[in-house]
C-alpha atoms as a PDB file:
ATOM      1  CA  UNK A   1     -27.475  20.063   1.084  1.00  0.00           C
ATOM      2  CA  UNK A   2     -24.859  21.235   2.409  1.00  0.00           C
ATOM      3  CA  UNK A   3     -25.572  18.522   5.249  1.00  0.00           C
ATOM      4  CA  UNK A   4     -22.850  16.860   7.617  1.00  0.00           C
ATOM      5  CA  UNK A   5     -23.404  12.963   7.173  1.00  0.00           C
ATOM      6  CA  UNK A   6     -22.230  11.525  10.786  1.00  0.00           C
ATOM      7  CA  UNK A   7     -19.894   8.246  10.676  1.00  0.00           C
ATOM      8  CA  UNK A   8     -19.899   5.609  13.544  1.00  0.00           C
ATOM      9  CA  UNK A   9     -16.675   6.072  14.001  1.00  0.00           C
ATOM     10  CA  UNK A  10     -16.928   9.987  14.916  1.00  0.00           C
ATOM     11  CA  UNK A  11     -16.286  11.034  11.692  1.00  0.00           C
ATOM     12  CA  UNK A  12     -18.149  14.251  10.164  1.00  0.00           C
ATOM     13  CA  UNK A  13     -18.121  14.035   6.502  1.00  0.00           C
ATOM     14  CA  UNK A  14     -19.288  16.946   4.838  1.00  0.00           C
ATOM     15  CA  UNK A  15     -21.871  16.591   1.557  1.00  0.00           C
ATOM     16  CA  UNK A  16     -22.449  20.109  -0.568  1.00  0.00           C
ATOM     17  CA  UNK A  17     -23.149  18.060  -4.131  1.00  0.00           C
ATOM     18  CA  UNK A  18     -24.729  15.085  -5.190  1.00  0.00           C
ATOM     19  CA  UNK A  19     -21.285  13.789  -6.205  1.00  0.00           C
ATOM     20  CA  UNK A  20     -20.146  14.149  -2.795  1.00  0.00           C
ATOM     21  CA  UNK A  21     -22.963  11.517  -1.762  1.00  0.00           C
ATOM     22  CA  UNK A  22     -22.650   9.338  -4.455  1.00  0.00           C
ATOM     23  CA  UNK A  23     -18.827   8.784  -3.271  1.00  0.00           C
ATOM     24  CA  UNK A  24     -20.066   8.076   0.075  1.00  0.00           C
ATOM     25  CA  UNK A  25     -21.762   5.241  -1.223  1.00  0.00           C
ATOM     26  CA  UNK A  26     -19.115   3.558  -2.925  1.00  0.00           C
ATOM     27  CA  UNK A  27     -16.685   4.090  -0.975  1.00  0.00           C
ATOM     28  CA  UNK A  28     -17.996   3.691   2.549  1.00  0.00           C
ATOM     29  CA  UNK A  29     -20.731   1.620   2.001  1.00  0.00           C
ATOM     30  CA  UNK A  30     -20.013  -0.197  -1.580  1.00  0.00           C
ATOM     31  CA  UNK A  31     -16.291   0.007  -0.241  1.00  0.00           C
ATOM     32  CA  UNK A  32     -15.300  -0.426  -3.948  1.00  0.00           C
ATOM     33  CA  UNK A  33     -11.521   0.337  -2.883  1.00  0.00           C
ATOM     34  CA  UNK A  34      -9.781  -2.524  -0.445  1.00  0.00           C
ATOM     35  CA  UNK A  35      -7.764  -0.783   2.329  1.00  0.00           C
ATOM     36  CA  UNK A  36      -5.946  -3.342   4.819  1.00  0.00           C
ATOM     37  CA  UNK A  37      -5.731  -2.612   8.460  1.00  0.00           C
ATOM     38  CA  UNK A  38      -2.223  -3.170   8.317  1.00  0.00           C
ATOM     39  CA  UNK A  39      -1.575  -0.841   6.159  1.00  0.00           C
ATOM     40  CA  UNK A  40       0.807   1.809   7.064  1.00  0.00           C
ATOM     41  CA  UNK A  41       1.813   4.568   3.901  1.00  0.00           C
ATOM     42  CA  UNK A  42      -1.131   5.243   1.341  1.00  0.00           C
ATOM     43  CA  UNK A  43      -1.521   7.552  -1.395  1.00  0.00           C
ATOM     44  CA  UNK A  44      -4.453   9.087  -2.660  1.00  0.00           C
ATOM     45  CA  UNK A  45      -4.802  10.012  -6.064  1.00  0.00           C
ATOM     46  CA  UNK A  46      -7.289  11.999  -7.083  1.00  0.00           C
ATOM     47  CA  UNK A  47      -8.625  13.053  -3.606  1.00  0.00           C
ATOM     48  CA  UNK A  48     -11.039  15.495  -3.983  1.00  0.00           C
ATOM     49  CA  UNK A  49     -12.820  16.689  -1.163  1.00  0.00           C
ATOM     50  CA  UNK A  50     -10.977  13.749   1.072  1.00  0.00           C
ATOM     51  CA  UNK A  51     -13.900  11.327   0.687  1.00  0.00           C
ATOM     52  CA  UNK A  52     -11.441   8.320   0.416  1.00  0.00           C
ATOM     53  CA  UNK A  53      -8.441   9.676   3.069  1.00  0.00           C
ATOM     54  CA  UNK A  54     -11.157   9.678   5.595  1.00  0.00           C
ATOM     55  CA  UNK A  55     -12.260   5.846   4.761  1.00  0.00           C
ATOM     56  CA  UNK A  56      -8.451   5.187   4.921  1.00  0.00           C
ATOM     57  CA  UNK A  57      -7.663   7.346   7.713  1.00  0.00           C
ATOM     58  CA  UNK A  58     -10.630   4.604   9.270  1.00  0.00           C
ATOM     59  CA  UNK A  59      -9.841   1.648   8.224  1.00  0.00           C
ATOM     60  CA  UNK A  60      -6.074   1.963   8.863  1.00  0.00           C
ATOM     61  CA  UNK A  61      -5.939   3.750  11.810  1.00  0.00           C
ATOM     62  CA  UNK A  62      -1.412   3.695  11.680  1.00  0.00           C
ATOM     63  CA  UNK A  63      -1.650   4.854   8.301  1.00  0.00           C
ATOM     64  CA  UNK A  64      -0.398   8.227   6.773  1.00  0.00           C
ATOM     65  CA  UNK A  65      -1.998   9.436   3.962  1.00  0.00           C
ATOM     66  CA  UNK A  66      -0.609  11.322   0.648  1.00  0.00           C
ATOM     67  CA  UNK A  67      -3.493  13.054  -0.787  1.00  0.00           C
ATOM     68  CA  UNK A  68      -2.856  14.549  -4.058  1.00  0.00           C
ATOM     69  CA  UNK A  69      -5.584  16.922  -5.381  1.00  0.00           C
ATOM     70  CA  UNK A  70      -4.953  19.629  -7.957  1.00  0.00           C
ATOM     71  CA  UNK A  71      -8.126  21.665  -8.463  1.00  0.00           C
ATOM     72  CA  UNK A  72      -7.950  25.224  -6.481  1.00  0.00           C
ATOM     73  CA  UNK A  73     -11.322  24.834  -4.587  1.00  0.00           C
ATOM     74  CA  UNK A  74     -11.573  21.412  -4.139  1.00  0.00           C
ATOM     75  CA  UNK A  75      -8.057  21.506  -2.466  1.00  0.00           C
ATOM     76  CA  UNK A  76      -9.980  23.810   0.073  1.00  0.00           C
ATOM     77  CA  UNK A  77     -12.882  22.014   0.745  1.00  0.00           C
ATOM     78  CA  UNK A  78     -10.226  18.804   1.103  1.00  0.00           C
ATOM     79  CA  UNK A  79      -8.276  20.589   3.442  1.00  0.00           C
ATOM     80  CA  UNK A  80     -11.466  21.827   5.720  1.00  0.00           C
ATOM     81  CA  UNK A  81     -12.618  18.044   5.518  1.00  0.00           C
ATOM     82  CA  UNK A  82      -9.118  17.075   7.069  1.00  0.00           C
ATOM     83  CA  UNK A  83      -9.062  19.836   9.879  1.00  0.00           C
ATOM     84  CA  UNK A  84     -12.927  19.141  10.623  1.00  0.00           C
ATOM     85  CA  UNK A  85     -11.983  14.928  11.353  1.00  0.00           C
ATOM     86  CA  UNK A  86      -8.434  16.134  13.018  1.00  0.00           C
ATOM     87  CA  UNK A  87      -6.352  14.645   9.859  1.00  0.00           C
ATOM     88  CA  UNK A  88      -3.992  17.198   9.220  1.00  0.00           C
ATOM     89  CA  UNK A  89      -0.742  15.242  11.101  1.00  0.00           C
ATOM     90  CA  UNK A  90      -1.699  11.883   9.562  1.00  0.00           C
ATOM     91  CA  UNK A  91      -2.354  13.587   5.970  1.00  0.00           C
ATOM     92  CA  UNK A  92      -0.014  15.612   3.869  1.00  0.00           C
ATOM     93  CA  UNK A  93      -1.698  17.567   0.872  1.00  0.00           C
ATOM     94  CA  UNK A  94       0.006  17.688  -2.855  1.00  0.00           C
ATOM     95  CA  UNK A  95      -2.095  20.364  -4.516  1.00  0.00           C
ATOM     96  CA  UNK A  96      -0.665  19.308  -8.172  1.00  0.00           C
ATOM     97  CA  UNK A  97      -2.341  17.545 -11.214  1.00  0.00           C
ATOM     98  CA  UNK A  98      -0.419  14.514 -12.291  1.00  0.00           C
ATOM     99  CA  UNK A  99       0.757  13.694 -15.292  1.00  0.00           C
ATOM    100  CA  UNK A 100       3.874  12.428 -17.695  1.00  0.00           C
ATOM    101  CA  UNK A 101       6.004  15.462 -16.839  1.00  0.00           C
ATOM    102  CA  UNK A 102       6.648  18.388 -14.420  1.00  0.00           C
ATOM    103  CA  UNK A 103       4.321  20.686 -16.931  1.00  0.00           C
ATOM    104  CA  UNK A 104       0.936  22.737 -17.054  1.00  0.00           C
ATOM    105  CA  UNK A 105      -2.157  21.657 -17.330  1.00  0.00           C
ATOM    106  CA  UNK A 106      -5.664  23.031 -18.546  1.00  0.00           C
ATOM    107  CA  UNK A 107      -8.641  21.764 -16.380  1.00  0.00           C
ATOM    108  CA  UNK A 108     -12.162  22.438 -16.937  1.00  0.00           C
ATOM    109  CA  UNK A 109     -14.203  24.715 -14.319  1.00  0.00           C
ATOM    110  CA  UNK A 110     -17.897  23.437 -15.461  1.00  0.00           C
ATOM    111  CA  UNK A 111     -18.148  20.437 -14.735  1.00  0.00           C
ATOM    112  CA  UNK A 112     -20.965  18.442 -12.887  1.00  0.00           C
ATOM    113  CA  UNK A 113     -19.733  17.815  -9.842  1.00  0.00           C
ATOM    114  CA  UNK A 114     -15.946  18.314  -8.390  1.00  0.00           C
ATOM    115  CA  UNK A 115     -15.650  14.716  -8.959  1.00  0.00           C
ATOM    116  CA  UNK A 116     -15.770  14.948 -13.011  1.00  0.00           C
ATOM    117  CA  UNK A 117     -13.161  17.617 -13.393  1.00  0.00           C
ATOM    118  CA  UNK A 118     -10.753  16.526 -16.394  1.00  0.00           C
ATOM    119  CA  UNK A 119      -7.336  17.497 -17.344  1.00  0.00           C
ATOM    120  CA  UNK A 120      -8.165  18.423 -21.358  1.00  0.00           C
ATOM    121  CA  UNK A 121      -5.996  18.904 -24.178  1.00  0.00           C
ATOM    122  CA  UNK A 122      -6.239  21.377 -27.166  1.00  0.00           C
ATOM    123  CA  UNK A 123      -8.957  24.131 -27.403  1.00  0.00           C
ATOM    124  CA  UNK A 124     -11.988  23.765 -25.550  1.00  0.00           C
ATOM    125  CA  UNK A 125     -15.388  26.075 -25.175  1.00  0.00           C
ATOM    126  CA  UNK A 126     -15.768  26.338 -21.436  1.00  0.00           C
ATOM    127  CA  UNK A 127     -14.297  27.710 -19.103  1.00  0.00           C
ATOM    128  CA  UNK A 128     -10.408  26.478 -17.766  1.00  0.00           C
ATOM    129  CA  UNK A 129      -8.243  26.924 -14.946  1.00  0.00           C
ATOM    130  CA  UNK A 130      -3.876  26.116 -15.324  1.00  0.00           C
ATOM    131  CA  UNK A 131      -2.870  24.001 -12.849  1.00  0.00           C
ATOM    132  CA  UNK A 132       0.635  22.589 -12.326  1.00  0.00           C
ATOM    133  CA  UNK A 133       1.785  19.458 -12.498  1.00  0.00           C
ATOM    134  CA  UNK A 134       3.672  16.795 -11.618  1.00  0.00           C
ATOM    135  CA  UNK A 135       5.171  12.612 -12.707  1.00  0.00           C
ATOM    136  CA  UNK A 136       4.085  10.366 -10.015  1.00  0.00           C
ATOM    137  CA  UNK A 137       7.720   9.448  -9.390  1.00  0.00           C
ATOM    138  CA  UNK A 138       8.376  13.587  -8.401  1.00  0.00           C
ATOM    139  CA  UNK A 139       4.661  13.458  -6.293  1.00  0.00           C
ATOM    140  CA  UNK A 140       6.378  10.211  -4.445  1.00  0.00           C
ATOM    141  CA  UNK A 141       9.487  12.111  -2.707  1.00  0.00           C
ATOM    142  CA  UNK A 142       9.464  11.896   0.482  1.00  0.00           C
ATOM    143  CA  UNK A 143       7.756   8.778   1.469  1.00  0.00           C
ATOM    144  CA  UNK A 144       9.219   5.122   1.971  1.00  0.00           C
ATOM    145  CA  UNK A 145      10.319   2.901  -0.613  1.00  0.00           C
ATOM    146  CA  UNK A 146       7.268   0.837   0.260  1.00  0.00           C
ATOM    147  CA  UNK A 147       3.964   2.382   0.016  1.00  0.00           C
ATOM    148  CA  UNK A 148       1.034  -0.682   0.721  1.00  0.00           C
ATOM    149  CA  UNK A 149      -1.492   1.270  -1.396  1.00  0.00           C
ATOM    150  CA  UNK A 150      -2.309   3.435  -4.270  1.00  0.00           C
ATOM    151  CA  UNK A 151      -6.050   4.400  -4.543  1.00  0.00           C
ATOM    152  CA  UNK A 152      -5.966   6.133  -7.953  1.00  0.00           C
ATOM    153  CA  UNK A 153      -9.144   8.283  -9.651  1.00  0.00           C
ATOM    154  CA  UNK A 154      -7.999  10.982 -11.416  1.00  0.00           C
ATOM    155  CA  UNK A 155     -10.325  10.944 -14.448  1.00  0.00           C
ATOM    156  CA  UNK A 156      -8.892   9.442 -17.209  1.00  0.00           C
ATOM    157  CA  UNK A 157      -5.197  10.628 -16.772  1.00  0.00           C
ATOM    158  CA  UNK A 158      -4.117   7.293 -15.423  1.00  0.00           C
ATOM    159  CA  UNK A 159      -3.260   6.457 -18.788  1.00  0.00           C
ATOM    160  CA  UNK A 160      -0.940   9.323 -19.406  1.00  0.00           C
ATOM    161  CA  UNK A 161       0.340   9.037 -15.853  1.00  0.00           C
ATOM    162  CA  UNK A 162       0.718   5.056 -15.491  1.00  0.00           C
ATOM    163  CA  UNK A 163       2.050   4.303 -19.052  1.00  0.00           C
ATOM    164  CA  UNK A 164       4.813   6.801 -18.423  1.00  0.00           C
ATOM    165  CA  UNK A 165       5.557   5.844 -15.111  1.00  0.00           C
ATOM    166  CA  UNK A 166       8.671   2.973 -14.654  1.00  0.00           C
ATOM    167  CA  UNK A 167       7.552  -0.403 -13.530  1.00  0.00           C
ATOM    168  CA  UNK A 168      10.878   0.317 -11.162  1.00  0.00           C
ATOM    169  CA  UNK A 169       8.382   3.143  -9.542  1.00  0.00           C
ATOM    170  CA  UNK A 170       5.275   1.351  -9.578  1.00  0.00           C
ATOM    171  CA  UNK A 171       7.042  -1.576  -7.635  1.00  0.00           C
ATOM    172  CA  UNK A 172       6.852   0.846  -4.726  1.00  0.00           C
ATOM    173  CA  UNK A 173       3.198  -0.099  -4.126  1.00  0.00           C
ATOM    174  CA  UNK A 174       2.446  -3.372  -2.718  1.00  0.00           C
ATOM    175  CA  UNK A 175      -1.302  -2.986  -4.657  1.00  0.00           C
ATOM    176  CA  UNK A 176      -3.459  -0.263  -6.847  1.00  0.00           C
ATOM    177  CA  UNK A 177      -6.486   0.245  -6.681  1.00  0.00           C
ATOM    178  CA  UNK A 178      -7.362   1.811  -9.793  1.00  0.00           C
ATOM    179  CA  UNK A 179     -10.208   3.619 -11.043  1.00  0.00           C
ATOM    180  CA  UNK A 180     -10.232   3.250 -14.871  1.00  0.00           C
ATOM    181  CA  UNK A 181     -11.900   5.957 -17.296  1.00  0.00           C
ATOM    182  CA  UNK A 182     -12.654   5.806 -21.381  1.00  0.00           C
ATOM    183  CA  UNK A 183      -9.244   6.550 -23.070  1.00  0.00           C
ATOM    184  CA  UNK A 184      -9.131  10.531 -24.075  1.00  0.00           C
ATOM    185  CA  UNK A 185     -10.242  10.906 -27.539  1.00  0.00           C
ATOM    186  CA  UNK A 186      -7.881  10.750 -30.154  1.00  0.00           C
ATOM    187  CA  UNK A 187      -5.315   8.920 -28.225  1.00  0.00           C
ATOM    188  CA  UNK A 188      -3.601   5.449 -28.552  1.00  0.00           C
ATOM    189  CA  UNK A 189      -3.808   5.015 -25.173  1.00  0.00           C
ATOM    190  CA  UNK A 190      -6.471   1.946 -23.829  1.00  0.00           C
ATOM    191  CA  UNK A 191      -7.314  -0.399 -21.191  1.00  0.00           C
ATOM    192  CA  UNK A 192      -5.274  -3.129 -22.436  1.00  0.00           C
ATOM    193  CA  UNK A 193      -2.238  -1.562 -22.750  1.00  0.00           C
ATOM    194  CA  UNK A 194      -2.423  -0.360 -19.596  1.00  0.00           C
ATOM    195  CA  UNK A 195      -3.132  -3.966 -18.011  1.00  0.00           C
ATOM    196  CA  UNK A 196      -0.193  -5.001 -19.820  1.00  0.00           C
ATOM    197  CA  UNK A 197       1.818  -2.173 -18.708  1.00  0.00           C
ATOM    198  CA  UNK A 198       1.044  -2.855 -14.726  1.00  0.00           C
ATOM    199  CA  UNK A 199       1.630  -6.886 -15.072  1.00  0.00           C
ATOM    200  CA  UNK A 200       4.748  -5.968 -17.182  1.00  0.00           C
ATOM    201  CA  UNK A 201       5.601  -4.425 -13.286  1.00  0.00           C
ATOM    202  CA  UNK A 202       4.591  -7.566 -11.689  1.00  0.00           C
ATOM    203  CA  UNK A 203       1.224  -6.845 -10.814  1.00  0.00           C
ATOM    204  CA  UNK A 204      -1.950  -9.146 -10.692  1.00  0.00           C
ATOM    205  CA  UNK A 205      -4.603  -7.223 -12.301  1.00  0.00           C
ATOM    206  CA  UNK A 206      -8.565  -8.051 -11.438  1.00  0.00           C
ATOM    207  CA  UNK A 207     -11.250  -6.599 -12.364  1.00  0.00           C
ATOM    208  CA  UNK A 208     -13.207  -5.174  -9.678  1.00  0.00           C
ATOM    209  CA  UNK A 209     -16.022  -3.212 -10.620  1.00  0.00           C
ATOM    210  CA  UNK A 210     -17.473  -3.130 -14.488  1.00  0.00           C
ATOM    211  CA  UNK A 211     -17.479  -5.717 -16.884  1.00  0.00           C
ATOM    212  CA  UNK A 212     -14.142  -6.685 -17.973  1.00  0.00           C
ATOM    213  CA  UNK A 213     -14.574  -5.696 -21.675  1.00  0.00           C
ATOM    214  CA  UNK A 214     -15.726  -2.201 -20.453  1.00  0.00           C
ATOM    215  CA  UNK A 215     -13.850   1.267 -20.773  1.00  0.00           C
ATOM    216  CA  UNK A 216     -15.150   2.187 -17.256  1.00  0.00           C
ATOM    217  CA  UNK A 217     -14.404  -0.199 -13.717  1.00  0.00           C
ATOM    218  CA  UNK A 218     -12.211  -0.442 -11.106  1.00  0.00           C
ATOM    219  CA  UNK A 219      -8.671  -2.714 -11.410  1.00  0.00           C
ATOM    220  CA  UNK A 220      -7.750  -4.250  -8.007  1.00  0.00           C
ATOM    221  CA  UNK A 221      -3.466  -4.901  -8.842  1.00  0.00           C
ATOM    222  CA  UNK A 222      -1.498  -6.686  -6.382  1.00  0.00           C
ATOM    223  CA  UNK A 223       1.976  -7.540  -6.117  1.00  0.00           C
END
């Protein structure tokens, strides 16, 4: 690495880190998150170097994309991965972190990969970067009432960002596709409540990926 992986489809995806790969996997060959043909407005949460709005961008070919993506040089390799497949009318980029409020946040610089790069709370002993941020509802302007799909992986915020979010808002999306995390330590926040939360907005929530009584998976939710 750094190596260009060639899709059938034309598509040049570039890999620079074993996470980049590893996404590849799941989501082009594992294809661990459902996108419909037919779908027309998505929104990509957590979309690092644009792994997923390419698969998307693919498998939905009338589709535009919201890719949100706060972290400084991710949002650059993202936006090189868009220009290199011809994305950039289809795809509009939200640099911003989400999260319960307009506010901002502390995210950590050394991480593994740029796919494990947390929003953290209180005092920490590496090194940080302040990004701001924004409530899904505020990251939503713009787009119809009806959005078919919300791929979400943003690394263990979805609790903060989901549980504050009204079911009123998350009745925009026909389905998530969520990508759940361990609750952040110290918080009240889990999995349950968070099932609850989404069927409370009229979603059917499955279990995709993971056992059902883990803290780590992937919920397919469908209105």
């Amino acid at each position: 690495m750094p190596v260009t992986v060639k899709h059938r489809s034309g598509m040049r995806l570039q890999v620079t880190e074993f996470g980049d790969l590893e996404a590849i996997w799941q989501i082009f060959l594992r294809r661990v998150y459902e996108v419909r043909p037919s779908d027309r407005v998505i929104v990509d949460a957590g979309g690092n170097v644009g792994l997923f709005t390419c698969y998307a961008s693919w498998r939905a070919p009338a589709a535009r994309i919201l890719t949100i993506e706060p972290f400084p040089s991710t949002v650059e390799r993202l936006k090189v991965q868009l220009a290199d497949n011809r994305l950039d009318s289809r795809v509009t980029v939200l640099d911003r972190a989400l999260s319960a409020a307009h506010s901002d946040v502390t995210m950590l610089l050394d991480t593994p990969s740029s796919q494990q790069k947390p929003v953290v709370s209180g005092s920490t002993t590496g090194r940080t970067v302040h990004v701001q941020s924004v409530p899904l509802s505020a990251a939503l302007a713009g787009l119809p009432e009806h959005i078919d799909l919300l791929k979400m992986d943003i690394e263990g915020s979805e609790f903060e960002v989901l549980l504050n979010t009204p079911p009123a808002t998350l009745r925009r999306f026909h389905r998530i596709n969520l990508e759940h995390h361990e609750p952040p330590r110290g918080s009240s926040y889990s999995k349950a409540k968070l099932v609850e939360h989404l069927a409370e907005a009229g979603f059917r929530v499955r279990q995709h990926a993971g056992a059902a009584d883990q803290d780590y998976g992937i919920l397919h939710c469908e209105q």
